[in-house]
Protein backbone atom coordinates (compact mmCIF):
# COMPACT_ATOMS: atom_id res chain seq x y z
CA UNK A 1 41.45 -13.57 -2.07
CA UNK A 2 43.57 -12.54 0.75
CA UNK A 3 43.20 -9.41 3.23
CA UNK A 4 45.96 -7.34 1.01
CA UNK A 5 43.42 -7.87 -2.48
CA UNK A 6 40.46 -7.35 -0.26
CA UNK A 7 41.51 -3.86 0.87
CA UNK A 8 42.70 -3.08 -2.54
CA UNK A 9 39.01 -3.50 -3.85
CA UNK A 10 37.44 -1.52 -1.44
CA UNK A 11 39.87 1.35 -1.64
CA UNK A 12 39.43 1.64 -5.66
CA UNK A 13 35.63 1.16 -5.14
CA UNK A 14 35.78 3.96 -2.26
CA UNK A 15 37.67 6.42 -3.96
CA UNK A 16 35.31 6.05 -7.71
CA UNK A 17 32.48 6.73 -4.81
CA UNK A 18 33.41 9.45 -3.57
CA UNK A 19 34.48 10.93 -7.08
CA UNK A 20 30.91 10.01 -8.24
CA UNK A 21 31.72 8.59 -11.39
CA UNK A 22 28.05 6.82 -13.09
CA UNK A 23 26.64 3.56 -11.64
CA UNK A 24 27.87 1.95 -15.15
CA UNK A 25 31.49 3.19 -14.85
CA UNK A 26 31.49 1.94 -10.93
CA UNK A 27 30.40 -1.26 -12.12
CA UNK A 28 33.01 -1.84 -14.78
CA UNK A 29 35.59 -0.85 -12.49
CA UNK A 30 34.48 -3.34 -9.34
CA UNK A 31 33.90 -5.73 -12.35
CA UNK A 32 37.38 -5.60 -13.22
CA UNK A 33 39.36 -5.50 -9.99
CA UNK A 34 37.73 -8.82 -9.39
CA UNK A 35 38.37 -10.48 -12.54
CA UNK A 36 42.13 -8.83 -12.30
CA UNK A 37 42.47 -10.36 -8.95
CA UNK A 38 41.67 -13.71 -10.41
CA UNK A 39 37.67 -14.51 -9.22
CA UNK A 40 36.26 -16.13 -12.46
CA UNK A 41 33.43 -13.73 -13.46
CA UNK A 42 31.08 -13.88 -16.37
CA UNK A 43 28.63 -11.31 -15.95
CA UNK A 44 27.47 -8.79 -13.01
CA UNK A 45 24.05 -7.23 -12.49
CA UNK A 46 23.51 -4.80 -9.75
CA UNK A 47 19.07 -3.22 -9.43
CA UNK A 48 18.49 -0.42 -7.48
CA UNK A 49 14.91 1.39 -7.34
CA UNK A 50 14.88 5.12 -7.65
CA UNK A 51 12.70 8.01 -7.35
CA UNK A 52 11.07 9.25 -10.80
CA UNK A 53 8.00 10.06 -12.54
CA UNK A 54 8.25 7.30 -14.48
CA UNK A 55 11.25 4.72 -14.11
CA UNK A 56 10.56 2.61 -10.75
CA UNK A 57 14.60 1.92 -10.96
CA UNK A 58 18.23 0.80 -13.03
CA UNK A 59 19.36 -2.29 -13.83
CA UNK A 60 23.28 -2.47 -14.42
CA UNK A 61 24.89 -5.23 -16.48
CA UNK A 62 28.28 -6.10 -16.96
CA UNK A 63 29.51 -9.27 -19.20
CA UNK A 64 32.58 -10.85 -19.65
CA UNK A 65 32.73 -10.38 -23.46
CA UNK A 66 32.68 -6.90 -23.59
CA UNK A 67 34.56 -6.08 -19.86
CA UNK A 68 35.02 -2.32 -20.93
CA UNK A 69 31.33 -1.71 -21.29
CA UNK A 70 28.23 -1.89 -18.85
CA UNK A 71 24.69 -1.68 -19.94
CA UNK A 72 21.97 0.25 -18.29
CA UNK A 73 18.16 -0.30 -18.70
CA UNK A 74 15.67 1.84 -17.00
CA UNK A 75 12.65 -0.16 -16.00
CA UNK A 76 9.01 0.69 -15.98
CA UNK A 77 6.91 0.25 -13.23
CA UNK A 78 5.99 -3.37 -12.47
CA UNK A 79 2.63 -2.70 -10.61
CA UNK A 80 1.62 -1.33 -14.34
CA UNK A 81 2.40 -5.00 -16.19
CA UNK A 82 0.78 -8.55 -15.14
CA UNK A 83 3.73 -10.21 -16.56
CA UNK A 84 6.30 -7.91 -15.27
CA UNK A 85 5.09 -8.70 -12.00
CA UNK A 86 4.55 -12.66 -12.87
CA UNK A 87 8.20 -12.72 -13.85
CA UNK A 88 9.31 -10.63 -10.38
CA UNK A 89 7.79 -13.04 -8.24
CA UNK A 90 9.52 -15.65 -10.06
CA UNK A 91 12.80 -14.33 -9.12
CA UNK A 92 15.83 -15.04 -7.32
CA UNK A 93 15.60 -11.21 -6.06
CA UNK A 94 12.03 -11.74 -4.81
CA UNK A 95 12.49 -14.85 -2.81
CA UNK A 96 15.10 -13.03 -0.79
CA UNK A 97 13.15 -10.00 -0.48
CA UNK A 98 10.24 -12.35 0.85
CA UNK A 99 12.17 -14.38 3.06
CA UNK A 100 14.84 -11.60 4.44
CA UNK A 101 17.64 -13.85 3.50
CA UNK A 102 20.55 -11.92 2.36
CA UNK A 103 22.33 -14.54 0.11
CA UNK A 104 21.58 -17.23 -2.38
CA UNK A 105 23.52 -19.71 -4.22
CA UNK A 106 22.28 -21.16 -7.22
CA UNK A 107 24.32 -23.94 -8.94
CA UNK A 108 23.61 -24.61 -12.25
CA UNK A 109 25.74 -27.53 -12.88
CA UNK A 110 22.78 -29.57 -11.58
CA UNK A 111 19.31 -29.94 -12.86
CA UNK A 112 16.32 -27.52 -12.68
CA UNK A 113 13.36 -27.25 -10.29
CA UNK A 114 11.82 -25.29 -12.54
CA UNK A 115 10.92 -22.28 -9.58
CA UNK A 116 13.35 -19.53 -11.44
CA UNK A 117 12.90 -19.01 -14.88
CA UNK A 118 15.81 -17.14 -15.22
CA UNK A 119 18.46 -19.50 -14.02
CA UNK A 120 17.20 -21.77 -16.98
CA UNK A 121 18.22 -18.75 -18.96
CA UNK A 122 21.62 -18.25 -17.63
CA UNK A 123 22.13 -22.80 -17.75
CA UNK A 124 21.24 -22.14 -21.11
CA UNK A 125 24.20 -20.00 -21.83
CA UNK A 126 26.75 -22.62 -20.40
CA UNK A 127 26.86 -20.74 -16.70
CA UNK A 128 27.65 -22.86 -13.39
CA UNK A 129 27.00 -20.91 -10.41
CA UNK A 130 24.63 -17.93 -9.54
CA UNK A 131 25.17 -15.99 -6.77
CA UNK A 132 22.60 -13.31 -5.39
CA UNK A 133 22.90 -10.54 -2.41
CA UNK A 134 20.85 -8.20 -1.09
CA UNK A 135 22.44 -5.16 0.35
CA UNK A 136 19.67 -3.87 2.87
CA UNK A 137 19.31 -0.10 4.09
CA UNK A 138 18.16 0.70 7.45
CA UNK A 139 14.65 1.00 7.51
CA UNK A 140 14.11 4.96 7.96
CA UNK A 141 16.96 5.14 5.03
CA UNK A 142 14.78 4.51 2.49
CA UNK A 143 13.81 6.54 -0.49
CA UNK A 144 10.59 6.08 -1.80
CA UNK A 145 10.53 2.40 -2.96
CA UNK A 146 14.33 2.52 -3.08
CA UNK A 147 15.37 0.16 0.14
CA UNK A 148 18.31 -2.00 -0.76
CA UNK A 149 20.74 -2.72 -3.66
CA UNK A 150 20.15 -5.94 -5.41
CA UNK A 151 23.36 -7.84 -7.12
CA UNK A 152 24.08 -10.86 -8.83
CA UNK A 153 27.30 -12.83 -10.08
CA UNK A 154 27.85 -15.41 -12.44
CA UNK A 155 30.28 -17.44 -13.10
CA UNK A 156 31.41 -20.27 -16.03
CA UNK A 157 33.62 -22.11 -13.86
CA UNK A 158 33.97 -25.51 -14.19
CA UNK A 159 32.44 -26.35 -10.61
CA UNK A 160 31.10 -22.83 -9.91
CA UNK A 161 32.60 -20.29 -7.14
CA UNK A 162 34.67 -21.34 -4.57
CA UNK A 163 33.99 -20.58 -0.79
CA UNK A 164 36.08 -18.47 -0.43
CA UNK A 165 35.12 -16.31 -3.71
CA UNK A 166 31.46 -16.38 -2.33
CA UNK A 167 33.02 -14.78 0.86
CA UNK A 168 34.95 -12.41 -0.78
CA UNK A 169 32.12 -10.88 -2.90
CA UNK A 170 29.78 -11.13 0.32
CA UNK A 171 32.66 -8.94 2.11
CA UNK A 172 33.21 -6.64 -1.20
CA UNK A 173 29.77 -5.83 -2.67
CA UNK A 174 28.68 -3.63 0.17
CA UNK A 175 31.12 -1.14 -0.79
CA UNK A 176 29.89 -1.22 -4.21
CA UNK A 177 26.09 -1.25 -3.05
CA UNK A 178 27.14 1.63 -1.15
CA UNK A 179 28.86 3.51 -3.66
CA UNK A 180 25.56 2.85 -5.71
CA UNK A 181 23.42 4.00 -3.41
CA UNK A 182 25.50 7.72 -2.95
CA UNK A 183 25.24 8.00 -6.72
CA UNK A 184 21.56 7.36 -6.91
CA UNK A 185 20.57 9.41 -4.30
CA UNK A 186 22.42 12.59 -5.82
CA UNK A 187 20.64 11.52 -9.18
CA UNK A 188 17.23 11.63 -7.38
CA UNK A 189 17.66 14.81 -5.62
CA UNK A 190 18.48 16.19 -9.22
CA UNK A 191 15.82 14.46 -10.64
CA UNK A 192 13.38 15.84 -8.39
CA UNK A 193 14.65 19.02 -8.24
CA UNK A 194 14.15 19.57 -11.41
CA UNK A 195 11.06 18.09 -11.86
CA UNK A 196 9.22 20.19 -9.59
CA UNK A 197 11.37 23.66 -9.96
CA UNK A 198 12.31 22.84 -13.13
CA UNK A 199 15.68 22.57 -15.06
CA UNK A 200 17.62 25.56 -14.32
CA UNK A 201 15.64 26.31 -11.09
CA UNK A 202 17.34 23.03 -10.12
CA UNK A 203 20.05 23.39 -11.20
CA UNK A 204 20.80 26.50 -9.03
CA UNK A 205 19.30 25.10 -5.92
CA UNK A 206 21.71 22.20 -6.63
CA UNK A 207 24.53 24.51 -6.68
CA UNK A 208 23.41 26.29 -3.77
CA UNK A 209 21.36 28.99 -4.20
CA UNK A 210 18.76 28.18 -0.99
CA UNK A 211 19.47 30.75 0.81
CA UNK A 212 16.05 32.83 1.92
CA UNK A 213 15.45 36.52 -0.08
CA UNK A 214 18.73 35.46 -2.27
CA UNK A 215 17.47 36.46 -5.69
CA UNK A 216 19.03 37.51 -9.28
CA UNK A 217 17.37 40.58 -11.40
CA UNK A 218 16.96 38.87 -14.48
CA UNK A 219 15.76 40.06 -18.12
CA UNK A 220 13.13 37.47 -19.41
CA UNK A 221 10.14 36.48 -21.14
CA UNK A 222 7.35 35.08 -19.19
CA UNK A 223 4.66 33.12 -20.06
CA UNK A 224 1.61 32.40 -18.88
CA UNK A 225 -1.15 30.35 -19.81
CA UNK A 226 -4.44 28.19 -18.53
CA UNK A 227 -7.03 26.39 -20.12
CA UNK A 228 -10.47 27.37 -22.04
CA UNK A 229 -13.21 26.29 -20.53
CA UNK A 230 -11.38 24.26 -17.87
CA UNK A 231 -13.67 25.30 -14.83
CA UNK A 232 -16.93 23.72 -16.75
CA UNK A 233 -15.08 20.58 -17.31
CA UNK A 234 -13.92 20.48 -14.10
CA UNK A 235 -17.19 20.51 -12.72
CA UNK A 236 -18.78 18.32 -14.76
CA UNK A 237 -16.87 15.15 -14.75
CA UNK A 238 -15.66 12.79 -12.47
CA UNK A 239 -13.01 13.55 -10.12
CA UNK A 240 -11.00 11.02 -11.00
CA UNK A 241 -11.42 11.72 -14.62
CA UNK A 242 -10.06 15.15 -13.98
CA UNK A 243 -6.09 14.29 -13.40
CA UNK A 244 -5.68 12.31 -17.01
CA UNK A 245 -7.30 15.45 -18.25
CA UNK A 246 -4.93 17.93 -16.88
CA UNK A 247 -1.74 15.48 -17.54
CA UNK A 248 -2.72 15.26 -21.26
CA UNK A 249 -2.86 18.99 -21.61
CA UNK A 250 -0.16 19.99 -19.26
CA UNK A 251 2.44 17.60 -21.31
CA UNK A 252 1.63 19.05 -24.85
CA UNK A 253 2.42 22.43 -23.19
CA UNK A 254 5.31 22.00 -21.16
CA UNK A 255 7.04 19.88 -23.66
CA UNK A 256 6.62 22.44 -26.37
CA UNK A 257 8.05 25.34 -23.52
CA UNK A 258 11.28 22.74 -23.04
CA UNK A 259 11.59 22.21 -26.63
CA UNK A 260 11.79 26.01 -27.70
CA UNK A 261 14.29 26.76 -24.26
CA UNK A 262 12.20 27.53 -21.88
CA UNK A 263 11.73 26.77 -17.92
CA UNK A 264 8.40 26.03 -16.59
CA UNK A 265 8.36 27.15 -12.86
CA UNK A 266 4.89 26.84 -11.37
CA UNK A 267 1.77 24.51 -12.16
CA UNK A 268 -1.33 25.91 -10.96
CA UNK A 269 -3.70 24.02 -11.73
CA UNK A 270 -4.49 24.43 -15.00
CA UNK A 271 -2.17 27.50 -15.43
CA UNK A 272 1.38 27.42 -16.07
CA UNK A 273 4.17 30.05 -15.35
CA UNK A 274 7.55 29.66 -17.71
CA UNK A 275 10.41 31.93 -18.37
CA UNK A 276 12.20 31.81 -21.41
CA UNK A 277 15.57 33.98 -20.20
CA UNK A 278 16.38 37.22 -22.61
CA UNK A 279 19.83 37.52 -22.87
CA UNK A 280 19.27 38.52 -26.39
CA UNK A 281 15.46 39.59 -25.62
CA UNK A 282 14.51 38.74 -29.85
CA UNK A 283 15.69 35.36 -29.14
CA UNK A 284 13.46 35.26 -26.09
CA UNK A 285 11.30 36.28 -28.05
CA UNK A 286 11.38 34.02 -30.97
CA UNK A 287 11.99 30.89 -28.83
CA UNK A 288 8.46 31.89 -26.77
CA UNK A 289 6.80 32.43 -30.14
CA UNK A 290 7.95 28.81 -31.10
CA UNK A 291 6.95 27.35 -28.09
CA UNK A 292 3.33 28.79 -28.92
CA UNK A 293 3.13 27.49 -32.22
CA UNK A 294 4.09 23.47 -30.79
CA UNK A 295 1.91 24.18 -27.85
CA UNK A 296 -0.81 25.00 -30.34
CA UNK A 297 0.26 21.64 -32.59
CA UNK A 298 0.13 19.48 -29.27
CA UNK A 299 -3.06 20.77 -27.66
CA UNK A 300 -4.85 20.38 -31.11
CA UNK A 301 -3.42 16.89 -31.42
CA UNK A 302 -4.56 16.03 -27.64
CA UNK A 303 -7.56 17.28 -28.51
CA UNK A 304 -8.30 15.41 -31.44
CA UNK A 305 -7.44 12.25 -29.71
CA UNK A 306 -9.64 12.87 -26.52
CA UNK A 307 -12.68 14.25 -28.93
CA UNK A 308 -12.41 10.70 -30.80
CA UNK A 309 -12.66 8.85 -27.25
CA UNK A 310 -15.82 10.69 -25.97
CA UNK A 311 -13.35 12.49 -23.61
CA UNK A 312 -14.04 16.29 -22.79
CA UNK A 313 -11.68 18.78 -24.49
CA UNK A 314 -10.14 22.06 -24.18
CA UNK A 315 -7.96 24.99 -25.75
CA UNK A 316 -4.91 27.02 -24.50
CA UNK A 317 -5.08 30.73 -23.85
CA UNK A 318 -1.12 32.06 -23.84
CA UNK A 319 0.15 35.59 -22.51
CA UNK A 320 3.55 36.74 -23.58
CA UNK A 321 5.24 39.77 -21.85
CA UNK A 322 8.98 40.84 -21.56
CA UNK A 323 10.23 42.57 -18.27
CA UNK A 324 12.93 42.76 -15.57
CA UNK A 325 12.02 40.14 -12.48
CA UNK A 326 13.76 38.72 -9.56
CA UNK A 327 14.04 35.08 -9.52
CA UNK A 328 15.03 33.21 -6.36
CA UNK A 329 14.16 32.19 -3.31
CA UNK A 330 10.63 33.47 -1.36
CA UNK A 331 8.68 32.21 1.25
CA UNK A 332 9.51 31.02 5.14
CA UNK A 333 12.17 29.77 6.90
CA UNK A 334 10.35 26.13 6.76
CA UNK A 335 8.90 26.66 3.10
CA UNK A 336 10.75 28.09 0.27
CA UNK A 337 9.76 28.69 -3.59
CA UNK A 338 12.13 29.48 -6.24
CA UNK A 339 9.88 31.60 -8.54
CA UNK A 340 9.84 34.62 -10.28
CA UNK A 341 8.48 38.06 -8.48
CA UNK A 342 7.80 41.69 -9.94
CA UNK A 343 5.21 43.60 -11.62
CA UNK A 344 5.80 42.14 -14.85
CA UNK A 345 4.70 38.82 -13.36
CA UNK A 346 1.38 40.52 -12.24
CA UNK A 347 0.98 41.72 -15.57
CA UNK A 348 1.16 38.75 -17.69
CA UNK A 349 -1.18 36.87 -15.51
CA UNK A 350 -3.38 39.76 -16.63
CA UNK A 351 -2.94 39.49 -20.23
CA UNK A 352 -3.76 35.75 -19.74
CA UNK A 353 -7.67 37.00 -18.51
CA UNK A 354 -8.01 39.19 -21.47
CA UNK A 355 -7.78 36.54 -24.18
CA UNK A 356 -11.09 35.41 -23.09
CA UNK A 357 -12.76 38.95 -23.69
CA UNK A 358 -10.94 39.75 -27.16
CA UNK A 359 -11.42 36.20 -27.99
CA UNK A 360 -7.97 35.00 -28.88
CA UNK A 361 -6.08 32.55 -28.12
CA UNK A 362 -2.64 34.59 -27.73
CA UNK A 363 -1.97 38.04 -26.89
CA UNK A 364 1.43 39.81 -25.90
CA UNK A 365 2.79 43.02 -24.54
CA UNK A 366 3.53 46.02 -26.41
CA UNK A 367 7.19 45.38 -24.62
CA UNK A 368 7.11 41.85 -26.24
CA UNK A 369 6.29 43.63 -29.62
CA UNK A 370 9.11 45.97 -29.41
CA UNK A 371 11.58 43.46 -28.35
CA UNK A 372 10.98 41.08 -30.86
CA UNK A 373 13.09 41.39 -34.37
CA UNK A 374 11.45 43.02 -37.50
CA UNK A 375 10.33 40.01 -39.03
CA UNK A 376 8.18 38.69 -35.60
CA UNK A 377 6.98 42.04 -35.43
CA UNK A 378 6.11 41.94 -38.70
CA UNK A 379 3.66 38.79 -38.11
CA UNK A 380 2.18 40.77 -34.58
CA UNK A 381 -1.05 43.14 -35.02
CA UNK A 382 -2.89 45.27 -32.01
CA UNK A 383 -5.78 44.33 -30.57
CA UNK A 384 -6.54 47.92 -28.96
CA UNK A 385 -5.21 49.17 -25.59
CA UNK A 386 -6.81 47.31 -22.54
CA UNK A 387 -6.89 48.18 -18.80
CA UNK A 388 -5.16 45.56 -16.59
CA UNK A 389 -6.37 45.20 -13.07
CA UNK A 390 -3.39 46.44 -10.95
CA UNK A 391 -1.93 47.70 -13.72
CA UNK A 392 -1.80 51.49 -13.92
CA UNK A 393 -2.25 52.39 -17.45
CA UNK A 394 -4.05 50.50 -20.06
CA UNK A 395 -1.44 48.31 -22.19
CA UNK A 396 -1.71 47.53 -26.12
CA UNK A 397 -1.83 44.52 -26.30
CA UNK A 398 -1.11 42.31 -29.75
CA UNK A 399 -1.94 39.06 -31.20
CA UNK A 400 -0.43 36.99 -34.48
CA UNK A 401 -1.62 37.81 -37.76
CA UNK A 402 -3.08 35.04 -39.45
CA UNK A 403 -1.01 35.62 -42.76
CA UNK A 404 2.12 36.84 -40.52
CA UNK A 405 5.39 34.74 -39.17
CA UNK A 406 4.35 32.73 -36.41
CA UNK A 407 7.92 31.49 -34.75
């Protein structure tokens, strides 16, 4: 592969880089420029290790039978299986991690030691050559566990690669590992973005919106809600018991909030702040209502399950109100929150305290009332008026009907 082919590799590679097409589609193309430029390819893996709750990375495969298509698997975490691990330190990718070399040939033409399982795997299938690189970052360019790009490259060749192939892709695959890399890292700042502002929090930051005291006035539905009797369990079990108990109820409620359309911006806790947006306030309205009724499903089901396991258990209280708030950007120079602020978010963290003393498990506004449609209005019955502290004058405050619509 002369100087000419070379450059023409890296400059297609380059250019799908810096367009930031997927990891799949940049993997089919560097796929195919070396197959089109004659190197005799049969399949092409590239790893990389990310940052997310619960993938430790992305595996890439490409294969000569279907050269329009790559795979994509998202792996677990191998700390979490014995034989995940068992089968890691078995492989091609962990010897070079262990011994810092950056290459590895592995002809199988020949016969088997036996020390990787998976180039028995690949002989099986009629291959003749393995090839393995590591594409190292600099040390302090790490992100989280993600440190390098690993690759591989297999060929059916009678005879296996040539020298000068296993140059060429030694020369070439840093572009692509590169090219990787940019992708995944603008995946992980999404992925944590959104993770710990939430979706369309994220999505804004993403797009810009960091500057300080930059906020929009926005119509919405807030909700807020904690957990009965969480400060006695808290105190009575073991600390370590105490995360797993929070997790379990904290993912009944916030997937029932995503499912129904809203955004969950703060976890306190065992209280959580979401907004369901009301540009049509009764289809706030009816979306929060919904994500009530599957919050109530989930917590019931979580506590079923924990009750059956000798684990403690608890119940949700949820406030609904409807107001104007500003949501954007507060806090320092050096420490930012993108949040919602106003007197409406005062008041709903109110509501939340007086489900304890009128002993229900959901109460909303009198605004929330009026802005829902006749037939969730219909399904809504006071409570009495209340006084809210900080609030100026008592509120009515309502609560579903048990023979009522309930989302």
């Amino acid at each position: 592969m002369d100087l000419a082919t070379r450059t023409g590799v890296h400059r297609a590679v380059t250019e799908a880089g810096l367009a930031g097409i997927a990891e799949t589609e940049l993997l089919t193309l560097f796929c195919a420029e070396l197959v089109g430029r004659g190197l005799p390819l049969a399949r092409g893996t590239v790893l990389v290790d990310t940052l997310h709750p619960v993938h430790e990375g992305r595996a890439f495969l490409w294969r000569e039978q279907e050269p329009e298509k790559t795979s994509l698997v998202e792996y677990g975490r191998i700390s979490a299986s014995e034989e995940a691990q068992a089968r890691w330190r078995r492989s091609v990718f962990h010897h070079l991690l262990e011994t810092g070399q950056p290459l590895m040939r592995c002809r199988l033409d020949r016969p088997s030691n036996g020390d990787f399982p998976m180039l028995d795997e690949l002989r099986a299938e009629g291959h003749t050559e393995h090839v393995v690189l590591i594409s190292r970052f600099a040390e302090e360019r790490g992100v989280g566990e993600m440190d390098c790009v690993y690759s591989s490259w297999t060929t059916s060749h009678p005879g296996g690669f040539s020298d000068e192939q296993v140059a060429a892709l030694t020369e070439l695959v840093p572009s692509l590992a590169l090219a990787v890399k940019c992708k995944s890292l603008a995946r992980i700042a999404e992925t944590l973005v959104e993770t710990y502002l939430g979706a369309d929090a994220g999505r804004r930051v993403l797009s810009g919106r960091i500057e300080r005291g930059v906020a929009d006035r926005i119509g919405a539905v807030l909700w807020f809600s904690d957990l009965r009797g969480y400060t006695g369990v808290a105190d009575r079990i073991a600390p370590e018991l105490l995360i797993p108990f929070l997790n379990d109820y904290a993912d009944a409620i916030i997937t029932a909030i995503h499912e129904a359309g809203g955004d969950v911006l703060k976890l306190m806790g065992d209280g959580t702040l979401a907004v369901f947006q009301a540009d049509d306030p009764s289809v706030a309205c009816r979306c929060a209502l919904t994500a009530h009724r599957l919050a109530t499903e989930r917590v019931d089901a979580v506590s079923r399950d924990r009750g059956a396991r000798g684990l403690p258990i608890a119940a949700a209280y949820v406030a609904l109100h409807i107001g104007e708030v500003f949501y954007g950007n507060v806090g320092s120079r050096d420490r930012l929150d993108f949040t919602v602020v106003g007197p409406a978010v005062n008041e709903v963290s109110r509501i939340a305290t007086m489900c304890r003393s009128v002993e229900r498990d959901l109460l909303v506004s009198s605004a929330f009332q009026a802005a829902a449609c006749p037939e969730q209005q219909a399904g809504l019955v006071s409570v009495g008026r209340y006084a809210l502290r900080g609030v100026a004058r008592p509120q009515e405050l309502f609560t579903l009907d048990p023979g009522g619509v309930n989302g």
